[in-house]
C-alpha atoms as a PDB file:
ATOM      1  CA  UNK A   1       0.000   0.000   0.000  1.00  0.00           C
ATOM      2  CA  UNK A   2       1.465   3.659  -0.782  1.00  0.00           C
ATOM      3  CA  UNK A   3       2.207   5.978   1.855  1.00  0.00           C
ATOM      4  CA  UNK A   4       1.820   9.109   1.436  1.00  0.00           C
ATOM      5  CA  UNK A   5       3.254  12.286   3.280  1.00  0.00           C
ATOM      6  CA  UNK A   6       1.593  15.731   3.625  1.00  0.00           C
ATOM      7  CA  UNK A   7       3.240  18.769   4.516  1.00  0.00           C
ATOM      8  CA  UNK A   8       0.629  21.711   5.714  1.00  0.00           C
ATOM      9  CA  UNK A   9       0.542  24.342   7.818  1.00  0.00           C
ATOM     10  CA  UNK A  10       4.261  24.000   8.915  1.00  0.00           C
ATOM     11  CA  UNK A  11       3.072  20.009  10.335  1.00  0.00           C
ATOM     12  CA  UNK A  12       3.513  16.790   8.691  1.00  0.00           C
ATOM     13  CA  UNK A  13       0.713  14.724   8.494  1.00  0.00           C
ATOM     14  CA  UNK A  14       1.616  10.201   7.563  1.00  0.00           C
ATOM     15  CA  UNK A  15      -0.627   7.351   6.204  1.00  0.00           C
ATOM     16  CA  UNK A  16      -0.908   4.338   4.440  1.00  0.00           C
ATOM     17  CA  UNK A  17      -3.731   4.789   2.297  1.00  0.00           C
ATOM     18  CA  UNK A  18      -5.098   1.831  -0.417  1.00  0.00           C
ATOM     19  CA  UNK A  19      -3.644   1.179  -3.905  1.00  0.00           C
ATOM     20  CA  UNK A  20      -5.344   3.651  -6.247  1.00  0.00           C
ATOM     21  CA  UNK A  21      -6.997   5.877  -3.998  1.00  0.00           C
ATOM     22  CA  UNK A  22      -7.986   9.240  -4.660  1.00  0.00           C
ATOM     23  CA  UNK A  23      -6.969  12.033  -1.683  1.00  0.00           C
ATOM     24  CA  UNK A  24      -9.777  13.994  -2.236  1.00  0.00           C
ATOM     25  CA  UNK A  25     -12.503  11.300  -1.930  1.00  0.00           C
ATOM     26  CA  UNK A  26     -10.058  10.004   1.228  1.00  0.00           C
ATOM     27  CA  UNK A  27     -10.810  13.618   2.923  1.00  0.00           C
ATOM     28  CA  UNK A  28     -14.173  14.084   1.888  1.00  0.00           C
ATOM     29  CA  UNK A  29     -14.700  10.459   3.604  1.00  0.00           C
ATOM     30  CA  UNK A  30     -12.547  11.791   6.945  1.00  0.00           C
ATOM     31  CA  UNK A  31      -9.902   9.250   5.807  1.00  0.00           C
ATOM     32  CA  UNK A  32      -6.967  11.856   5.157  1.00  0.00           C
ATOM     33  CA  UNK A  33      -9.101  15.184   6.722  1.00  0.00           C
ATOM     34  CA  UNK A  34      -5.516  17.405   6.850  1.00  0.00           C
ATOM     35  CA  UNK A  35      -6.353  17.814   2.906  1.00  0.00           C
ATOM     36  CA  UNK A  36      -7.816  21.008   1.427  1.00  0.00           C
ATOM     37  CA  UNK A  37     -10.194  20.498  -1.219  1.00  0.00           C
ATOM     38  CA  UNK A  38     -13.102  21.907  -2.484  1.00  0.00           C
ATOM     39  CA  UNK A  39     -15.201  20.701  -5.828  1.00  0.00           C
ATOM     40  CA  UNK A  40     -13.306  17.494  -6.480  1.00  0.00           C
ATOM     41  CA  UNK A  41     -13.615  17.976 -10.264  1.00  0.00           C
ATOM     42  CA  UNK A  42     -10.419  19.515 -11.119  1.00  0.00           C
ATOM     43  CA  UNK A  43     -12.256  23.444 -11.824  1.00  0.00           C
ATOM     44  CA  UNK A  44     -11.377  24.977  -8.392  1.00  0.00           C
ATOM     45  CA  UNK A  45      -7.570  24.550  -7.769  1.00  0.00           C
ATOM     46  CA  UNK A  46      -8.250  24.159  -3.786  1.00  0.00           C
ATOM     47  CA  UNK A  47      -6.593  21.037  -3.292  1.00  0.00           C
ATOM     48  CA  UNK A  48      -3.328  22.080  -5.529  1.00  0.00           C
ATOM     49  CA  UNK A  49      -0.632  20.544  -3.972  1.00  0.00           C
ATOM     50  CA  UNK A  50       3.575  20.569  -4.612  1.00  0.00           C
ATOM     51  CA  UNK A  51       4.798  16.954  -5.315  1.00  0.00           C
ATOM     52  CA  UNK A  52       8.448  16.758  -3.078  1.00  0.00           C
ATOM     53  CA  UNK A  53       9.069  13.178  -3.880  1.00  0.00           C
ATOM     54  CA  UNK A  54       6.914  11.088  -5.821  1.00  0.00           C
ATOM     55  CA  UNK A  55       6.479  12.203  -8.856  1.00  0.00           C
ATOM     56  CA  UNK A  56       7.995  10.057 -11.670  1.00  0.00           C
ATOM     57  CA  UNK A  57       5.286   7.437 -10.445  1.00  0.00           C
ATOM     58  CA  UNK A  58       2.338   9.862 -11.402  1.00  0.00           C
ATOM     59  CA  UNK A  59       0.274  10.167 -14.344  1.00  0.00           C
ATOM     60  CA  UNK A  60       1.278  12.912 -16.881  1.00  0.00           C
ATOM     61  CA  UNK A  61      -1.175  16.119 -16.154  1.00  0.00           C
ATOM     62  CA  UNK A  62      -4.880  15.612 -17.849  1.00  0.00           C
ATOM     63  CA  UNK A  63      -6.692  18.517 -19.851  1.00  0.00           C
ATOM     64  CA  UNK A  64      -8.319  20.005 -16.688  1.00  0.00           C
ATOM     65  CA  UNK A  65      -4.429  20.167 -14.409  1.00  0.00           C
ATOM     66  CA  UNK A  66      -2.990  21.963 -18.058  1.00  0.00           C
ATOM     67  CA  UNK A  67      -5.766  24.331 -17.829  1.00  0.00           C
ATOM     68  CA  UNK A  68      -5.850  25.234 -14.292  1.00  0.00           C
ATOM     69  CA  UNK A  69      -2.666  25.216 -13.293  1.00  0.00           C
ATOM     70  CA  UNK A  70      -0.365  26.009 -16.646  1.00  0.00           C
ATOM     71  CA  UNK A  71       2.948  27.387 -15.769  1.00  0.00           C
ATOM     72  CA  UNK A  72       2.587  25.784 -12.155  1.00  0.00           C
ATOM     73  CA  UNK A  73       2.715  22.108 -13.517  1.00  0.00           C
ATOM     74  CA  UNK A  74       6.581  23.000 -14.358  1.00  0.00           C
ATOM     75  CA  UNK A  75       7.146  24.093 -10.480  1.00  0.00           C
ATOM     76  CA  UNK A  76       5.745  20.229  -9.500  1.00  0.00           C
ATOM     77  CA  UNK A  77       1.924  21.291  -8.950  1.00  0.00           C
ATOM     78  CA  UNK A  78      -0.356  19.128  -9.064  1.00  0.00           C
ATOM     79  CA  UNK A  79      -4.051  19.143  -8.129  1.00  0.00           C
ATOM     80  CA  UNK A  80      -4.637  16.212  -5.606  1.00  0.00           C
ATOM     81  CA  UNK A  81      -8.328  15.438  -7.021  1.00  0.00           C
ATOM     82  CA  UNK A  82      -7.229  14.511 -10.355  1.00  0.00           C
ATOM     83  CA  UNK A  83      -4.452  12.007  -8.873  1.00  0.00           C
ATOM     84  CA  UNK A  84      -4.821   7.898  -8.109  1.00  0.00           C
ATOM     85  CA  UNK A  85      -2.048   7.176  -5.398  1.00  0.00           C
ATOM     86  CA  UNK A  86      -0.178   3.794  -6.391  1.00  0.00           C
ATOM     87  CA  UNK A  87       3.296   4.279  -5.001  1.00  0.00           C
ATOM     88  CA  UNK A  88       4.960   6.617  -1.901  1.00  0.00           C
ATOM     89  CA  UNK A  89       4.134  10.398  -1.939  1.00  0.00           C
ATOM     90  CA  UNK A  90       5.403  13.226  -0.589  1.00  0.00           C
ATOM     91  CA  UNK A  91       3.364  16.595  -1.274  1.00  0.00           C
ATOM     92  CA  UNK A  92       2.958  19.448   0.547  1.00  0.00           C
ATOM     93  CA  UNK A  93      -0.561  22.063   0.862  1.00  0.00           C
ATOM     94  CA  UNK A  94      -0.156  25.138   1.452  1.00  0.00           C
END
């Protein structure tokens, strides 16, 4: 199972969390709560996060993470609602 590390609000926050899981739906279900997020559909940009370590294990961006976040994507943003976890991740929320 991945585990996946949050940095937010100057804390770090650790879990396991299932193959393939979503952190949005994970937070929305009080599962990994330290998450910001707000639609869950990839339009709001509330639940951007900064991949530290992790990254060459995640999908390349979709449509929606080019059009919200643009320039961003090249600085390791990422928005946590469009991402299924299958390996160790270490992101941080500001």
């Amino acid at each position: 199972m991945p585990y996946v590390k949050l940095h937010h609000n100057g804390q770090l926050y650790e879990q396991e969390v299932a193959a393939n899981s979503n952190l949005v739906v994970l937070a929305g279900v009080k599962k990994f709560s330290h998450l910001k997020y707000g639609c869950g559909m990839g339009k709001c940009t509330k639940c951007m996060v900064t991949v530290i370590s992790g990254a060459e294990n995640l999908p390349e961006p979709n449509w929606k993470e080019n059009k919200m976040l643009g320039d961003k994507l090249a600085d390791g943003c990422r928005l946590a609602c469009q991402l299924y976890i299958t390996n160790d991740l270490e992101i941080r929320q500001e």
